[in-house]
N, C-alpha and C. Protein backbone atom coordinates (compact mmCIF):
# COMPACT_ATOMS: atom_id res chain seq x y z
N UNK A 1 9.47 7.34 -6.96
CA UNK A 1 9.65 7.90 -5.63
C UNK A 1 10.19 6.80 -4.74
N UNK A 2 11.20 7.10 -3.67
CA UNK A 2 11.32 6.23 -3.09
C UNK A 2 11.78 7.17 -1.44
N UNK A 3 11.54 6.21 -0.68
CA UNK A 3 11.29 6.38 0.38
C UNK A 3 13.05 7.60 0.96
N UNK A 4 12.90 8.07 1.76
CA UNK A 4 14.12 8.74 1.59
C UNK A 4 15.06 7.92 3.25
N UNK A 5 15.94 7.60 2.42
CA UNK A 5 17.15 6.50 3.19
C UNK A 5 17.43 7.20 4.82
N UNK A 6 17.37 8.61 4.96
CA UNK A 6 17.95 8.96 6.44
C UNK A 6 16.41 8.99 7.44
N UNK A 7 15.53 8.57 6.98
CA UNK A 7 14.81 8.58 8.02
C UNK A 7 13.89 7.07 7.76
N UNK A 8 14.02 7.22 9.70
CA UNK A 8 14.28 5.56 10.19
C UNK A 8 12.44 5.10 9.82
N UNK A 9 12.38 3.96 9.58
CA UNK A 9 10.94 3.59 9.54
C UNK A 9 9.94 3.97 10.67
N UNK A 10 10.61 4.04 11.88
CA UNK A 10 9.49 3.56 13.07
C UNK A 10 9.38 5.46 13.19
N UNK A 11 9.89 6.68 12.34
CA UNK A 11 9.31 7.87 12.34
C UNK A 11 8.36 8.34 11.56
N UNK A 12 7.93 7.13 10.53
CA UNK A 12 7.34 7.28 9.48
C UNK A 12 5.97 6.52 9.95
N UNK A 13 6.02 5.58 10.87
CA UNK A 13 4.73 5.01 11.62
C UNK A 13 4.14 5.67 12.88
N UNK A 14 5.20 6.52 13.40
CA UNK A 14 4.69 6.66 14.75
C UNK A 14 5.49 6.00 15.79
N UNK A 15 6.52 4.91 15.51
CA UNK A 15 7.07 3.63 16.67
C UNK A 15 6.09 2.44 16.42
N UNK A 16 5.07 2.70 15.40
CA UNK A 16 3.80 1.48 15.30
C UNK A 16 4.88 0.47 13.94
N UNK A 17 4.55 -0.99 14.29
CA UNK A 17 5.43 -1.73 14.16
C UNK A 17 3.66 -2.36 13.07
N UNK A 18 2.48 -2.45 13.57
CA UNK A 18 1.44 -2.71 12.97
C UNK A 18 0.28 -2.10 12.99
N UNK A 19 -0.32 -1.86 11.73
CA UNK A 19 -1.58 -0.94 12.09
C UNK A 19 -2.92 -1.38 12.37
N UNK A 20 -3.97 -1.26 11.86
CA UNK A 20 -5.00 -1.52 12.96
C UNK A 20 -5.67 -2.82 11.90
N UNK A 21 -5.15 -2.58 11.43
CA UNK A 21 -5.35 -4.12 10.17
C UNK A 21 -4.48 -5.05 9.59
N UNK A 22 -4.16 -6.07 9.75
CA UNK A 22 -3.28 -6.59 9.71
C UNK A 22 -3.12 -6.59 8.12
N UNK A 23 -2.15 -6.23 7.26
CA UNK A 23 -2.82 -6.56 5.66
C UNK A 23 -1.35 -7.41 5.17
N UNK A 24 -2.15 -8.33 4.32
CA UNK A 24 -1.17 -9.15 3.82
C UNK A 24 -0.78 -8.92 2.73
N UNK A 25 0.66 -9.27 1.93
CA UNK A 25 1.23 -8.78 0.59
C UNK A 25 0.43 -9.01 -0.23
N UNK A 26 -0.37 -9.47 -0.63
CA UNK A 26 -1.19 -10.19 -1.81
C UNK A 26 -2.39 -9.56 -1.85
N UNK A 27 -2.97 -8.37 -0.64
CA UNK A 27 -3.97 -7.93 -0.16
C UNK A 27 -4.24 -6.39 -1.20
N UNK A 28 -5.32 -6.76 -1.90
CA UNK A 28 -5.66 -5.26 -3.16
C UNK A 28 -6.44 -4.40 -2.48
N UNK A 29 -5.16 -3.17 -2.59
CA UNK A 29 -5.73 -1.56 -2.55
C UNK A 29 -5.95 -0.93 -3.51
N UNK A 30 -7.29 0.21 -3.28
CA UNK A 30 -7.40 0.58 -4.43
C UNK A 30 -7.90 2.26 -3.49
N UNK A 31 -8.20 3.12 -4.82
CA UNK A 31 -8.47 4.32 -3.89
C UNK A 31 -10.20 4.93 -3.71
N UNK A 32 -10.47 5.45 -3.08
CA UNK A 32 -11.58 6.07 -2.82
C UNK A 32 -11.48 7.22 -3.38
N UNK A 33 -12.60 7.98 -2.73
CA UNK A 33 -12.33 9.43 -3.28
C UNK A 33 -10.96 10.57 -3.33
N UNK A 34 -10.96 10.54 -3.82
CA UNK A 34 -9.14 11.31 -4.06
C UNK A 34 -9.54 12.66 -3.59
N UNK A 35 -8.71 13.33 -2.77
CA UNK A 35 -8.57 14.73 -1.68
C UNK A 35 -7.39 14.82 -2.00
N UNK A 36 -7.60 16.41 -2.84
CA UNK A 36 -5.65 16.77 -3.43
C UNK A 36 -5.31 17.58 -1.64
N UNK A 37 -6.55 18.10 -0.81
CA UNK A 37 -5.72 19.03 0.30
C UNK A 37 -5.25 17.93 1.17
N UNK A 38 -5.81 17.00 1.76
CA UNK A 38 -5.25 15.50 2.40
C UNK A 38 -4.24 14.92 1.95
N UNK A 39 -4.09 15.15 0.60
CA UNK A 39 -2.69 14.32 0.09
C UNK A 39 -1.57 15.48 0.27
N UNK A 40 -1.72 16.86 -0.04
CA UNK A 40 -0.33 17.76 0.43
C UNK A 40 -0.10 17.56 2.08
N UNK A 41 -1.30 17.29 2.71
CA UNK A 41 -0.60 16.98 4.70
C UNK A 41 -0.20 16.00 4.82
N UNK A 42 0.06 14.61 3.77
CA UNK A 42 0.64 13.71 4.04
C UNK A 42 2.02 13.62 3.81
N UNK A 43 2.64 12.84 4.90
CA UNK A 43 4.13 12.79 4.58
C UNK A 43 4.17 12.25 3.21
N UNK A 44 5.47 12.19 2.78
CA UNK A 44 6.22 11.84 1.30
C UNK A 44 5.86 10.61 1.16
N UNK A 45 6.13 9.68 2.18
CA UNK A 45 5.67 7.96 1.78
C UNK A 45 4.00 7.94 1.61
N UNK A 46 3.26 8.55 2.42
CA UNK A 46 2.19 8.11 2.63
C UNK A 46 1.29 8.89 1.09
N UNK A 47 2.03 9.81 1.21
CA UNK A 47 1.24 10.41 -0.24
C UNK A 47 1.72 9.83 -1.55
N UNK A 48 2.69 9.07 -1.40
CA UNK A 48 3.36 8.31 -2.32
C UNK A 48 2.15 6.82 -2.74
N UNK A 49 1.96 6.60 -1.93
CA UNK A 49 1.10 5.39 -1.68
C UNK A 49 -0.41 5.80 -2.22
N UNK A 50 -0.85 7.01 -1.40
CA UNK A 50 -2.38 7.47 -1.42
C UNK A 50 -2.24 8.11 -2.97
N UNK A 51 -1.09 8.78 -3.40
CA UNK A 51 -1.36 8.49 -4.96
C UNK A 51 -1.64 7.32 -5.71
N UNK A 52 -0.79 6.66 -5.58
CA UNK A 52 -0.69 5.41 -6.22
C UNK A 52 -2.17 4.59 -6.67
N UNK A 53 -2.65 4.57 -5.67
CA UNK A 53 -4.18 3.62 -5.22
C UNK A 53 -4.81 4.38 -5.90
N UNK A 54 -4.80 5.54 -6.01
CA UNK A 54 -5.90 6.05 -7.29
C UNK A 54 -5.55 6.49 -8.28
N UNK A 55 -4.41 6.11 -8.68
CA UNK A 55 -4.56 5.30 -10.35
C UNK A 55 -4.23 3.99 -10.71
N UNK A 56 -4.39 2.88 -10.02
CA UNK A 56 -4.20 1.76 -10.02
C UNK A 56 -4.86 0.77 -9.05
N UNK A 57 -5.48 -0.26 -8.94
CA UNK A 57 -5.30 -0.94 -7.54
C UNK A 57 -4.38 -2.07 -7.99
N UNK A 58 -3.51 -2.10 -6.87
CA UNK A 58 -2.91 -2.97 -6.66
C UNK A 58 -2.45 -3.70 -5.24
N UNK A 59 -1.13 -4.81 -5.03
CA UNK A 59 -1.49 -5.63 -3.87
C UNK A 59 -0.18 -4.52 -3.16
N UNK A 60 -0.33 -5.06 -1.82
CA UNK A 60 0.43 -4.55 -0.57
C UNK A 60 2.02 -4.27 -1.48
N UNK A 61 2.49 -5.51 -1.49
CA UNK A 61 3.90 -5.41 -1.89
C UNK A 61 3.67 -4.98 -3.13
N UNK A 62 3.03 -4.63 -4.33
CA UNK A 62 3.16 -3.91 -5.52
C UNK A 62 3.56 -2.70 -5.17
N UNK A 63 2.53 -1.89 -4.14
CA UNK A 63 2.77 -0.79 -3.46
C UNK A 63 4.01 -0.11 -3.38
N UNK A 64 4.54 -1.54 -2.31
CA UNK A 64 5.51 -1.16 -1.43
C UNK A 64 6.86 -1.29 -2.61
N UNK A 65 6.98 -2.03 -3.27
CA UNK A 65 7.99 -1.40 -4.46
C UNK A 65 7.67 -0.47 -5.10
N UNK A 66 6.81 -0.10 -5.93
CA UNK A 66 6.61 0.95 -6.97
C UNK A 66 7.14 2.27 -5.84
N UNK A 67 6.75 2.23 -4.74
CA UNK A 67 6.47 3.69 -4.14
C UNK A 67 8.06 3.35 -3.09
N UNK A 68 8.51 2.39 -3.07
CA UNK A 68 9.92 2.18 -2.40
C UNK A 68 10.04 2.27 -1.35
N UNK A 69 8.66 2.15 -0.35
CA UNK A 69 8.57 2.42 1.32
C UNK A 69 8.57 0.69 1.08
N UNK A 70 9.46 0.46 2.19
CA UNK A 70 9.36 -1.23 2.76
C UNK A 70 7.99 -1.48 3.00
N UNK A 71 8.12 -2.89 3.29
CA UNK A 71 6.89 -3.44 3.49
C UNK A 71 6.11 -3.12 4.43
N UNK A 72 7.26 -3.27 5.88
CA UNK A 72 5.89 -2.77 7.04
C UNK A 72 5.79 -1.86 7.08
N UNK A 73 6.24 -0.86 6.82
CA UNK A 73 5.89 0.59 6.97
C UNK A 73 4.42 1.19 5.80
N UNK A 74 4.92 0.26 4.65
CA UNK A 74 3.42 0.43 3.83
C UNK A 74 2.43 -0.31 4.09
N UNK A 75 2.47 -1.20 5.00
CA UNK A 75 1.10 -2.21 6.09
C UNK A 75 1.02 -0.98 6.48
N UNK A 76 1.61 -0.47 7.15
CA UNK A 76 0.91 0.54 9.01
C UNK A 76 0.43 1.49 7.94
N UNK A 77 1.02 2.56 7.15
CA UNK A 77 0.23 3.74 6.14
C UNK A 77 -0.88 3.37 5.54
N UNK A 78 -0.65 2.38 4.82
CA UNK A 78 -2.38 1.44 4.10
C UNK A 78 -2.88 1.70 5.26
N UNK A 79 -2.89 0.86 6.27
CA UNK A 79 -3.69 0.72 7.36
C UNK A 79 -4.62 2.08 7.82
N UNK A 80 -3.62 2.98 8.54
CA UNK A 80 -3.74 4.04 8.80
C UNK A 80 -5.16 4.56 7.43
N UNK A 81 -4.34 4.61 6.08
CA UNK A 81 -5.22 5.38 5.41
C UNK A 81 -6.93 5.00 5.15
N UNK A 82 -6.59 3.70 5.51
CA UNK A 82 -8.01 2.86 5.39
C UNK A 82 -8.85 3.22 6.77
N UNK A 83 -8.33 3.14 7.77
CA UNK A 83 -8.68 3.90 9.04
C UNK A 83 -9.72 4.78 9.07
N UNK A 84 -9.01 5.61 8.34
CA UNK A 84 -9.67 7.13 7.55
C UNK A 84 -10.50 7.26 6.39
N UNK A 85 -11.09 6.05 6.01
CA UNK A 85 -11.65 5.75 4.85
C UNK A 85 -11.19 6.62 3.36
N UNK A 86 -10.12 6.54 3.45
CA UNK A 86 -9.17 7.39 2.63
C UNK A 86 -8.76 6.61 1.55
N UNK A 87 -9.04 5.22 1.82
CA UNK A 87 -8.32 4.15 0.64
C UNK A 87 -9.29 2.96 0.70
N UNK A 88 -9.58 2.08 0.01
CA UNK A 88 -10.34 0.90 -0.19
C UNK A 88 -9.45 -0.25 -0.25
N UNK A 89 -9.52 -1.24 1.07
CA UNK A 89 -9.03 -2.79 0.85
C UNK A 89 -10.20 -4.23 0.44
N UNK A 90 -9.53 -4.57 -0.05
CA UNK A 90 -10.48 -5.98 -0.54
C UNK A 90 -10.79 -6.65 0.67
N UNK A 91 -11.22 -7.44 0.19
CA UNK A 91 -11.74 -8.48 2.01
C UNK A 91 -10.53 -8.90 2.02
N UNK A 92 -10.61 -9.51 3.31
CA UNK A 92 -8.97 -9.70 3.39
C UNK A 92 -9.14 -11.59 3.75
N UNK A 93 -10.33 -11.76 3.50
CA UNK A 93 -10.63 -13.77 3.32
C UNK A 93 -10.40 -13.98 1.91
N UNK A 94 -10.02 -13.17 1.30
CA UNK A 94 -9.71 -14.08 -0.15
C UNK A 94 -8.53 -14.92 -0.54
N UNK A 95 -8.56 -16.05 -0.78
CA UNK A 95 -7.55 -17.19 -0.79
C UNK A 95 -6.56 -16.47 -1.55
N UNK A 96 -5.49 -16.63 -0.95
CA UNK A 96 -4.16 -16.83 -1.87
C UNK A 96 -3.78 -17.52 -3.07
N UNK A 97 -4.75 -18.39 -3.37
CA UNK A 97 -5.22 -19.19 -4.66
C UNK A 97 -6.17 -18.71 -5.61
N UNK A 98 -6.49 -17.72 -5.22
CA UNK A 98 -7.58 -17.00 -5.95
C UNK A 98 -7.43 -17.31 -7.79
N UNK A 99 -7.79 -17.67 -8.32
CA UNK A 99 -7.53 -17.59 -9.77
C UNK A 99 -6.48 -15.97 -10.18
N UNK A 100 -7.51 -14.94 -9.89
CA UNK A 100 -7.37 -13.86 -10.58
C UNK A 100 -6.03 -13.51 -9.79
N UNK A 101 -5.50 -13.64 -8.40
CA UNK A 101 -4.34 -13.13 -7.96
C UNK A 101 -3.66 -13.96 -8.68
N UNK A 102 -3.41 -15.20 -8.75
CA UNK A 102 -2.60 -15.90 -9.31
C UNK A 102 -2.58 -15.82 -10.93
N UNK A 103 -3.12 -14.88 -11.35
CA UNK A 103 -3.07 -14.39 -12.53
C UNK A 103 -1.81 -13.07 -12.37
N UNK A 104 -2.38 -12.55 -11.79
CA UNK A 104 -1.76 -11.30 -11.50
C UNK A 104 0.28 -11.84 -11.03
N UNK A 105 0.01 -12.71 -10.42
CA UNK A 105 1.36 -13.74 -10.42
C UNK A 105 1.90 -13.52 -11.41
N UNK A 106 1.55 -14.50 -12.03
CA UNK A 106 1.72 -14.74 -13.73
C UNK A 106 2.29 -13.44 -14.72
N UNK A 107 1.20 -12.62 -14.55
CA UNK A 107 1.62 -11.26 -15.65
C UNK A 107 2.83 -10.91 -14.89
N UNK A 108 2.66 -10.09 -13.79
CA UNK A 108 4.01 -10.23 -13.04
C UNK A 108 5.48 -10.46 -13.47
N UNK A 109 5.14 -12.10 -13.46
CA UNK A 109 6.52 -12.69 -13.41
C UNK A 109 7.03 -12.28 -14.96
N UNK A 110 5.66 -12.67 -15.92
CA UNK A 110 6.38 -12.58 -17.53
C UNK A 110 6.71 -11.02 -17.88
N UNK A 111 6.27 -9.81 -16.91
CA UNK A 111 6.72 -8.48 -17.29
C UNK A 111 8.33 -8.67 -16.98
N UNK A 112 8.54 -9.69 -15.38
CA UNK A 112 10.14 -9.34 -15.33
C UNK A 112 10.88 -9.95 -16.02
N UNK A 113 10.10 -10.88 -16.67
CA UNK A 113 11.00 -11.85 -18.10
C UNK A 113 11.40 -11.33 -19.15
């Protein structure tokens, strides 16, 4: 799925440029309880995303490629959906050095190898 090219980002946020959490690329979502009637009222990106998280967790920018919504626009939707306790974020103090992210680096890089 990917985000559809004629409509502008800031219609897909609202004009919100950031949402009520600041979340960083490296930052793991994962999903909560899954609601199939909540996911048909969501727009195309956002249900793109709120699928995603519950079958996988993964980080901000994993997201935001697999599901092809840019980056900030999948900050403000995460955001938003977490809002709503609709999605689960990790703490958001965990080092960027983390062993296990920097694992996740790693596999990463050798899948695009």
């Amino acid at each position: 799925m990917t985000a559809n090219p004629w409509v502008r980002p800031y219609v897909l946020t609202g004009g919100r440029t950031r949402g009520r959490r600041h979340l960083l690329v490296h930052t793991l979502v994962s999903g909560g309880r899954y609601d199939a009637a909540f996911a048909g009222r969501l727009l195309p990106e956002a249900r793109a995303l709120y699928e995603r998280v519950h079958t996988t967790s993964e980080s901000v920018a994993e997201l935001s490629a697999h599901c092809g919504v840019s980056l900030g626009v999948t900050r403000v939707l995460l955001a938003d959906l977490a809002a709503g306790d609709r999605i689960v974020i990790a703490a958001e103090d965990s080092s960027p050095y983390d062993p296990h992210v920097l694992e996740r680096v790693i596999d990463g890089l050798r899948e695009l190898a």
